[in-house]
PDB file of N, CA and C in Angstrom:
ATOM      1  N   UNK A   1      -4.358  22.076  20.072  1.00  0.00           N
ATOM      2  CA  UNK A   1      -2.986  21.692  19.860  1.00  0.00           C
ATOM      3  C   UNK A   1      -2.898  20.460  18.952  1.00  0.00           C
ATOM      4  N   UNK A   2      -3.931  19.494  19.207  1.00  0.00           N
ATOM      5  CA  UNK A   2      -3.718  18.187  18.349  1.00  0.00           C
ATOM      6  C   UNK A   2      -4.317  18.702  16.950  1.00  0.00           C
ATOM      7  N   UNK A   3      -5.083  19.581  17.037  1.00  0.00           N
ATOM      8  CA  UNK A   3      -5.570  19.754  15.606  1.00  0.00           C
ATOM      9  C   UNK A   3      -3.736  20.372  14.688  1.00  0.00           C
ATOM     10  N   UNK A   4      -3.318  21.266  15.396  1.00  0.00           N
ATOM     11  CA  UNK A   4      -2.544  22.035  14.550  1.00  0.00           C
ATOM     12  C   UNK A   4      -1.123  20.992  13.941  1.00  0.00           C
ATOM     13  N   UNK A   5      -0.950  19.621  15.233  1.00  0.00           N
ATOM     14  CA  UNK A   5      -0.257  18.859  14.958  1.00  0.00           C
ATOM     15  C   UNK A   5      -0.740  18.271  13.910  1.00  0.00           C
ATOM     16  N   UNK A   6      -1.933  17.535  13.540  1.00  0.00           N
ATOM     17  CA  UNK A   6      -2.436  16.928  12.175  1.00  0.00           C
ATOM     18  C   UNK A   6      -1.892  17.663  11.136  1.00  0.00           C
ATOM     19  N   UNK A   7      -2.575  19.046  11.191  1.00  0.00           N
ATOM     20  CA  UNK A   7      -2.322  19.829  10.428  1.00  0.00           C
ATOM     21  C   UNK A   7      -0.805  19.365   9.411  1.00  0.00           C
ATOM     22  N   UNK A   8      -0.244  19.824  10.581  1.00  0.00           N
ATOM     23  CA  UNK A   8       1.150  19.557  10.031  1.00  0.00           C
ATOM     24  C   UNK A   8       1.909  18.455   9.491  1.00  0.00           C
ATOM     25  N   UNK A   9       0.841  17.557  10.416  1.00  0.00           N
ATOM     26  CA  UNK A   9       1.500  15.548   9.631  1.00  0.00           C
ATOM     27  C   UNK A   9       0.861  15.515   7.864  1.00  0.00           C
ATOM     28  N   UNK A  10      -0.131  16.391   8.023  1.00  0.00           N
ATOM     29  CA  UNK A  10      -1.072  16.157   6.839  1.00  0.00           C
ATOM     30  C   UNK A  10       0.288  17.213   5.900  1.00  0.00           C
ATOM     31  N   UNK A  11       0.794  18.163   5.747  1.00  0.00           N
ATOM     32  CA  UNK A  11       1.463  18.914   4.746  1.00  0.00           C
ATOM     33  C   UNK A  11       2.732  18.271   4.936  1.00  0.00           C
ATOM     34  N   UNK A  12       3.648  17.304   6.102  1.00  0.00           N
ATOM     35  CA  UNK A  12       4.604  16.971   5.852  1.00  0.00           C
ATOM     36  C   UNK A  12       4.821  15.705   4.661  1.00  0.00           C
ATOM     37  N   UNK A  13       2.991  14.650   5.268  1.00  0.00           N
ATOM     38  CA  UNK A  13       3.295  13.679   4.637  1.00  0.00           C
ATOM     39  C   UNK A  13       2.981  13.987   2.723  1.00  0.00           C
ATOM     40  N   UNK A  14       1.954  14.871   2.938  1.00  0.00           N
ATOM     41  CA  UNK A  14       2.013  15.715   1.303  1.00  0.00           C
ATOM     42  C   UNK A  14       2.820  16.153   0.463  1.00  0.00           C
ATOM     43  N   UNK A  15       3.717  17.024   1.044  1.00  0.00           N
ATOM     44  CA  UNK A  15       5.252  17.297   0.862  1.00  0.00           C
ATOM     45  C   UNK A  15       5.944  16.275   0.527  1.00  0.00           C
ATOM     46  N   UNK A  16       6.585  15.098   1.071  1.00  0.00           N
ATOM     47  CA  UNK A  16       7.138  14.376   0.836  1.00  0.00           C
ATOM     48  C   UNK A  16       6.919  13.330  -0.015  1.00  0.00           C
ATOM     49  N   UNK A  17       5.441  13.085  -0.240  1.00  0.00           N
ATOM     50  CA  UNK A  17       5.211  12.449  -1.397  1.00  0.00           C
ATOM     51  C   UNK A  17       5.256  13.007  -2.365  1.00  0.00           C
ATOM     52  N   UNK A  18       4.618  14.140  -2.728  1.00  0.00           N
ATOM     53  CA  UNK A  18       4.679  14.642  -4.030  1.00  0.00           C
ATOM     54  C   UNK A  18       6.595  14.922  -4.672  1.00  0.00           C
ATOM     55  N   UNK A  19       7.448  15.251  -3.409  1.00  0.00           N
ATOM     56  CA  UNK A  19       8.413  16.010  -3.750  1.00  0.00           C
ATOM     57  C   UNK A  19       9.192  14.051  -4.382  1.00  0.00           C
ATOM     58  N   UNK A  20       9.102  12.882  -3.149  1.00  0.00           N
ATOM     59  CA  UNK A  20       9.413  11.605  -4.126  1.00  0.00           C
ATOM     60  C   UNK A  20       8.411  11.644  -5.512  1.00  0.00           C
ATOM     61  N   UNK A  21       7.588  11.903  -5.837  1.00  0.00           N
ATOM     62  CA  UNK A  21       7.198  11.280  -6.974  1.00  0.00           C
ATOM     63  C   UNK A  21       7.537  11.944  -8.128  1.00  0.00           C
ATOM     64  N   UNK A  22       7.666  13.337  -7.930  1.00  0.00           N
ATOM     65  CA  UNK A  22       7.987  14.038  -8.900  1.00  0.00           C
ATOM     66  C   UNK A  22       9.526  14.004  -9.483  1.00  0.00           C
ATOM     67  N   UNK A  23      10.605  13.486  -7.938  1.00  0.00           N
ATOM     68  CA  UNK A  23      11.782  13.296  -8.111  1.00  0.00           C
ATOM     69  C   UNK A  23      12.124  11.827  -9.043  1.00  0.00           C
ATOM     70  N   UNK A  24      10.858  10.563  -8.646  1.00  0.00           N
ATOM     71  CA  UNK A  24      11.047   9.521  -9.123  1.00  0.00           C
ATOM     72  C   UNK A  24      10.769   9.999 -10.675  1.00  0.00           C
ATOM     73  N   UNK A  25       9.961  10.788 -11.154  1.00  0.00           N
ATOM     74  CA  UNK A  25       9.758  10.990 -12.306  1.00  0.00           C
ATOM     75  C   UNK A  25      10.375  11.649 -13.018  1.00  0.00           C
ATOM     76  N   UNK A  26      11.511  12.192 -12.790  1.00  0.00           N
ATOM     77  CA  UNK A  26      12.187  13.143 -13.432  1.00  0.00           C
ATOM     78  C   UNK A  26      13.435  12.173 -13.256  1.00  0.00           C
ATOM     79  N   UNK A  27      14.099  11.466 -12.109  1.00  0.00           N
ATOM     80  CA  UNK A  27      15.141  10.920 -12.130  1.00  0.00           C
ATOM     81  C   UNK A  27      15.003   9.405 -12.344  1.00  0.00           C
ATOM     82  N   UNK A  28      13.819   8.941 -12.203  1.00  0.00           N
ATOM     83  CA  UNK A  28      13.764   7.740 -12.470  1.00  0.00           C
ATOM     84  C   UNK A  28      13.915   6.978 -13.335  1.00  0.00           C
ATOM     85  N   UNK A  29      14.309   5.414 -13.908  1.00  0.00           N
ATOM     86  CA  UNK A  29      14.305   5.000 -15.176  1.00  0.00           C
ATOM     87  C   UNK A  29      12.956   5.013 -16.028  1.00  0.00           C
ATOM     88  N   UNK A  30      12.765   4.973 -16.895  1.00  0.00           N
ATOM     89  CA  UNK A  30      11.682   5.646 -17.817  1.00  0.00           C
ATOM     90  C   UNK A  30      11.028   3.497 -17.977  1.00  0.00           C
ATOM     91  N   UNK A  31      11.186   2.841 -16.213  1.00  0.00           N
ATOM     92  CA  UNK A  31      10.351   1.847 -16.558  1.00  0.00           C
ATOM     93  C   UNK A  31       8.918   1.686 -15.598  1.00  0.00           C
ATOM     94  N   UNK A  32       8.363   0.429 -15.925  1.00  0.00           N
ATOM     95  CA  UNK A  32       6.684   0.131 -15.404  1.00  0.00           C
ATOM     96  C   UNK A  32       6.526   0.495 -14.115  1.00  0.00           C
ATOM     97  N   UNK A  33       7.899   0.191 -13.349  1.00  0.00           N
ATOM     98  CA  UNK A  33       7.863  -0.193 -12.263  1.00  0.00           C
ATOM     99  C   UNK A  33       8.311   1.523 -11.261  1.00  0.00           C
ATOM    100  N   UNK A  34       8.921   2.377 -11.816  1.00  0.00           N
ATOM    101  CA  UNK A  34       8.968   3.714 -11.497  1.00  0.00           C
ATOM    102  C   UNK A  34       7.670   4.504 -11.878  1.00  0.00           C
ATOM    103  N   UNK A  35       6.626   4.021 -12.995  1.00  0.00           N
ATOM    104  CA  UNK A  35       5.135   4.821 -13.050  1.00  0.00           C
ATOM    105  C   UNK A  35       4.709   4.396 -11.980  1.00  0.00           C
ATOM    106  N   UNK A  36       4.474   2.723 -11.746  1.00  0.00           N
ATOM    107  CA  UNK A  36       3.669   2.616 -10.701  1.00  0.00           C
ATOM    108  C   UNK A  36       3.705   3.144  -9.526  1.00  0.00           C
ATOM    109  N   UNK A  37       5.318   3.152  -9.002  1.00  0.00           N
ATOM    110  CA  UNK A  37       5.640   4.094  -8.086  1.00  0.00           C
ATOM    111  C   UNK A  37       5.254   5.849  -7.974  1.00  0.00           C
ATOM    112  N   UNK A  38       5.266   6.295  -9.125  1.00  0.00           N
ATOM    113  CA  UNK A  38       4.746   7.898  -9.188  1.00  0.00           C
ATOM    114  C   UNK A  38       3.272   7.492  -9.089  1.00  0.00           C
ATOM    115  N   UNK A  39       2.819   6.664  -9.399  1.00  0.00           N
ATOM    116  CA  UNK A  39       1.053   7.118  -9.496  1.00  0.00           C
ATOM    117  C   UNK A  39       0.590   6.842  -7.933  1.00  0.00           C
ATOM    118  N   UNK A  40       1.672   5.701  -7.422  1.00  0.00           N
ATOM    119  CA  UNK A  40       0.950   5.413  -5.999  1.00  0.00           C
ATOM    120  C   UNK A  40       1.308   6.357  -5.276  1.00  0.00           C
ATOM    121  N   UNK A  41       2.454   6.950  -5.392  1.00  0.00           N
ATOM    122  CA  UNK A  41       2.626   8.238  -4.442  1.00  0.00           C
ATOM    123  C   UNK A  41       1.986   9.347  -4.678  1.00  0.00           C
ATOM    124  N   UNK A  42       1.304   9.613  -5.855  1.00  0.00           N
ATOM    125  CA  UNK A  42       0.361  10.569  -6.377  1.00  0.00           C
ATOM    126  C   UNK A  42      -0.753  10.642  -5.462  1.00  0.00           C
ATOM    127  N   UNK A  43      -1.107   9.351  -5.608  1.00  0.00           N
ATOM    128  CA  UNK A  43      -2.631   8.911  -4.827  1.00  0.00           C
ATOM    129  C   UNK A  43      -2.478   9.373  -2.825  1.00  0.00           C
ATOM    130  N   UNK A  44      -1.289   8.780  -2.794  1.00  0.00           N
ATOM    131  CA  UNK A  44      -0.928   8.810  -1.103  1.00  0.00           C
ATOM    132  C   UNK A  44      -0.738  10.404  -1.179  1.00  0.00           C
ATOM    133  N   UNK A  45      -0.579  11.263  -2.357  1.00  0.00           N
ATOM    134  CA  UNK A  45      -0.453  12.544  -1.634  1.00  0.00           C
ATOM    135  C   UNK A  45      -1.709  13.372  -1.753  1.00  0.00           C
ATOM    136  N   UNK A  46      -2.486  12.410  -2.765  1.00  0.00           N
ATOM    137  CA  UNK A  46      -4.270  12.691  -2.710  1.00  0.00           C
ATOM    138  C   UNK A  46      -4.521  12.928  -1.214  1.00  0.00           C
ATOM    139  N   UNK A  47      -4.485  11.626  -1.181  1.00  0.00           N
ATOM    140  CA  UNK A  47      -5.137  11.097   0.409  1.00  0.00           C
ATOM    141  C   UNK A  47      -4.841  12.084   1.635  1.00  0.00           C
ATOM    142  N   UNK A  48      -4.111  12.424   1.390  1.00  0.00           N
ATOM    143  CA  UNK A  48      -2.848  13.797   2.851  1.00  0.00           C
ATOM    144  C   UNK A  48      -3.694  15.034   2.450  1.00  0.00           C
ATOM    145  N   UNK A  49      -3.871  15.401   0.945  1.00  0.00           N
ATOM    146  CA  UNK A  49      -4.841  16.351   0.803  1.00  0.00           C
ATOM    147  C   UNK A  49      -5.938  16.540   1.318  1.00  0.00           C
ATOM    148  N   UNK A  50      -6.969  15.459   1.374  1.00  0.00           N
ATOM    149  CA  UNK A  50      -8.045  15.020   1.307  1.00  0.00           C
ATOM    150  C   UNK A  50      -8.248  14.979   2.780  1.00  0.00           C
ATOM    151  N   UNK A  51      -7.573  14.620   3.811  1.00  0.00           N
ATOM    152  CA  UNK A  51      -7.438  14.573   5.041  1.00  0.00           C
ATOM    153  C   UNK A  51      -6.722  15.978   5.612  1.00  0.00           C
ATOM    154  N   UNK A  52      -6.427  16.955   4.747  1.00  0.00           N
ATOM    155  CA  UNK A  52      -6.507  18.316   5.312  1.00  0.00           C
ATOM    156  C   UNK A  52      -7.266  18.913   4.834  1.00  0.00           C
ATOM    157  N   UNK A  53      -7.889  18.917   4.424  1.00  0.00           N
ATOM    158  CA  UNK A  53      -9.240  19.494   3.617  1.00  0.00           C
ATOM    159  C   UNK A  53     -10.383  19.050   4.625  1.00  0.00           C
ATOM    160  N   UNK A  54     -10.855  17.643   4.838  1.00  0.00           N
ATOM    161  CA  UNK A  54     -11.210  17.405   5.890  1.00  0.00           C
ATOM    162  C   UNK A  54     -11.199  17.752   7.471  1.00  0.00           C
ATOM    163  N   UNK A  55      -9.948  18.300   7.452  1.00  0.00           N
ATOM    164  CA  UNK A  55      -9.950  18.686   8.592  1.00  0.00           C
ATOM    165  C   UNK A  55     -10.132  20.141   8.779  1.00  0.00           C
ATOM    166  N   UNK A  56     -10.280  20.820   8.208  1.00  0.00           N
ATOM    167  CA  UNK A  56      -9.983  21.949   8.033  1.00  0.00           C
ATOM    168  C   UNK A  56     -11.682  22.435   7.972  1.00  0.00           C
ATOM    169  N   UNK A  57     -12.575  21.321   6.667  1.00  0.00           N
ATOM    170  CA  UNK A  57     -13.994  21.630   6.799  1.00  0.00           C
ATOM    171  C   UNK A  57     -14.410  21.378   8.687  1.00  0.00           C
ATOM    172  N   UNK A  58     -14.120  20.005   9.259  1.00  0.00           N
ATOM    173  CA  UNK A  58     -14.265  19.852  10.443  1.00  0.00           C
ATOM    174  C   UNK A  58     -14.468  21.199  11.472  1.00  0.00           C
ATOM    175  N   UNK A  59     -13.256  21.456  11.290  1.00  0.00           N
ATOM    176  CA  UNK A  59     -12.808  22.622  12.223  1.00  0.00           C
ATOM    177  C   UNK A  59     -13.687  23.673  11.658  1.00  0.00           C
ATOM    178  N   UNK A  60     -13.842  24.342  10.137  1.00  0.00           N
ATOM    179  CA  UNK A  60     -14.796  25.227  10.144  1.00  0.00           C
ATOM    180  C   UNK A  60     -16.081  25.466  10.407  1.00  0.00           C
ATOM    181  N   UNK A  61     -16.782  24.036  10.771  1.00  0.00           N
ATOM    182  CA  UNK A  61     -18.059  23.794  11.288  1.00  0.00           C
ATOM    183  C   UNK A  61     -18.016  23.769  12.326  1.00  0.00           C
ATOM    184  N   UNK A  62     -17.369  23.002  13.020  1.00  0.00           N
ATOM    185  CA  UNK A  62     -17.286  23.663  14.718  1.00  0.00           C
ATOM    186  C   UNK A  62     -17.274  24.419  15.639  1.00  0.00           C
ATOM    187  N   UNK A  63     -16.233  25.484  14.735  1.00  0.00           N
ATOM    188  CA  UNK A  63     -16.090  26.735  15.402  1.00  0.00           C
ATOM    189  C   UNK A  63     -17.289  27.752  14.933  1.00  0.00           C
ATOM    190  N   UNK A  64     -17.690  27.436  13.587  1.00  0.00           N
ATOM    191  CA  UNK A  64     -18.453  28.473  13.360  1.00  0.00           C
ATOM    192  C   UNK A  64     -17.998  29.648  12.476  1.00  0.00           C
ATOM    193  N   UNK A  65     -16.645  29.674  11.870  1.00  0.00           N
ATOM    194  CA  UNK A  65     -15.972  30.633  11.385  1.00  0.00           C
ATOM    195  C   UNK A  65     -15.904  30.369  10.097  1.00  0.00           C
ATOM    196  N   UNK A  66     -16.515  31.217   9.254  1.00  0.00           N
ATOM    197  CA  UNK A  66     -16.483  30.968   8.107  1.00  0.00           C
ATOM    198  C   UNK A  66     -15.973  31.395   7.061  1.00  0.00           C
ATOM    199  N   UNK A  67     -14.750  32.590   7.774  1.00  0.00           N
ATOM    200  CA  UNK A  67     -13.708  33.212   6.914  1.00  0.00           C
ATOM    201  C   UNK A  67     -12.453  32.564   6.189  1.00  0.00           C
ATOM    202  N   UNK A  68     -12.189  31.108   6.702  1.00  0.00           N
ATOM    203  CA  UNK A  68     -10.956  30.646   6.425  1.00  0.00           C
ATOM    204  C   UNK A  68     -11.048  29.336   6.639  1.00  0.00           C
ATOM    205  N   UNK A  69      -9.840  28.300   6.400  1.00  0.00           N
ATOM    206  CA  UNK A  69      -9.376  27.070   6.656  1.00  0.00           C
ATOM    207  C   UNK A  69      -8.546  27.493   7.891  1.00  0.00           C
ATOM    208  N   UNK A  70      -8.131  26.649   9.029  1.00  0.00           N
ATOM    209  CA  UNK A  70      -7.410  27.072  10.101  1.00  0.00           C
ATOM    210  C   UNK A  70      -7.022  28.244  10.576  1.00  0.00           C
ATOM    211  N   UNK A  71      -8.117  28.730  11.241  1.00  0.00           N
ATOM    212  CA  UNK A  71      -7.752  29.583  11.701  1.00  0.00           C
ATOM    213  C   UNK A  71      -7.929  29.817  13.388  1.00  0.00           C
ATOM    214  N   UNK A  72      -6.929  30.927  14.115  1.00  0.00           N
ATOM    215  CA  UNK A  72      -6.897  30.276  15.746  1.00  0.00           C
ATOM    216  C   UNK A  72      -8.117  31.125  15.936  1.00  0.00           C
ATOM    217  N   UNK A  73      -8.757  30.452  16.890  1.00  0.00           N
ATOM    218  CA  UNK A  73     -10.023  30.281  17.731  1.00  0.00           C
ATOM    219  C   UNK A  73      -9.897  30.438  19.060  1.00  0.00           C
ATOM    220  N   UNK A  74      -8.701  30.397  19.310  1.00  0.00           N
ATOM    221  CA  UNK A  74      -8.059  30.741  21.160  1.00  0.00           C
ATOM    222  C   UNK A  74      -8.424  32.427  21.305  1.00  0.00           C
TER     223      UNK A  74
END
């Protein structure tokens, strides 16, 4: 159950960064201070990647299943 909750913190907080940065970049003023903002939210939606990917290898070594990323094991 806690895995599938990560799961989900990991694609909400992904989601929401990419969907601000792409919005800051398209609606934003064309200054320093709106790149820096798209690149850091770029990175923070690295990181959400990177930590479901992680989790996902986790879980496929554990279980032993080597057909997929999350898949139920119940």
């Amino acid at each position: 159950m806690l895995f599938y909750f990560t799961i989900l913190i990991d694609f909400l907080g992904m989601g929401i960064t990419l969907w601000l940065s792409f919005y800051l970049l398209g609606r934003g003023f064309p200054s320093r201070l709106t790149l820096y903002a798209v690149v850091t939210l770029l990175a923070v939606a690295t990181f959400f990647l990177g930590a479901y990917l992680n989790d996902c290898l986790e879980n496929t070594y554990a279980t032993g299943q080597i057909a997929g990323c999350c898949n139920e094991t119940e």
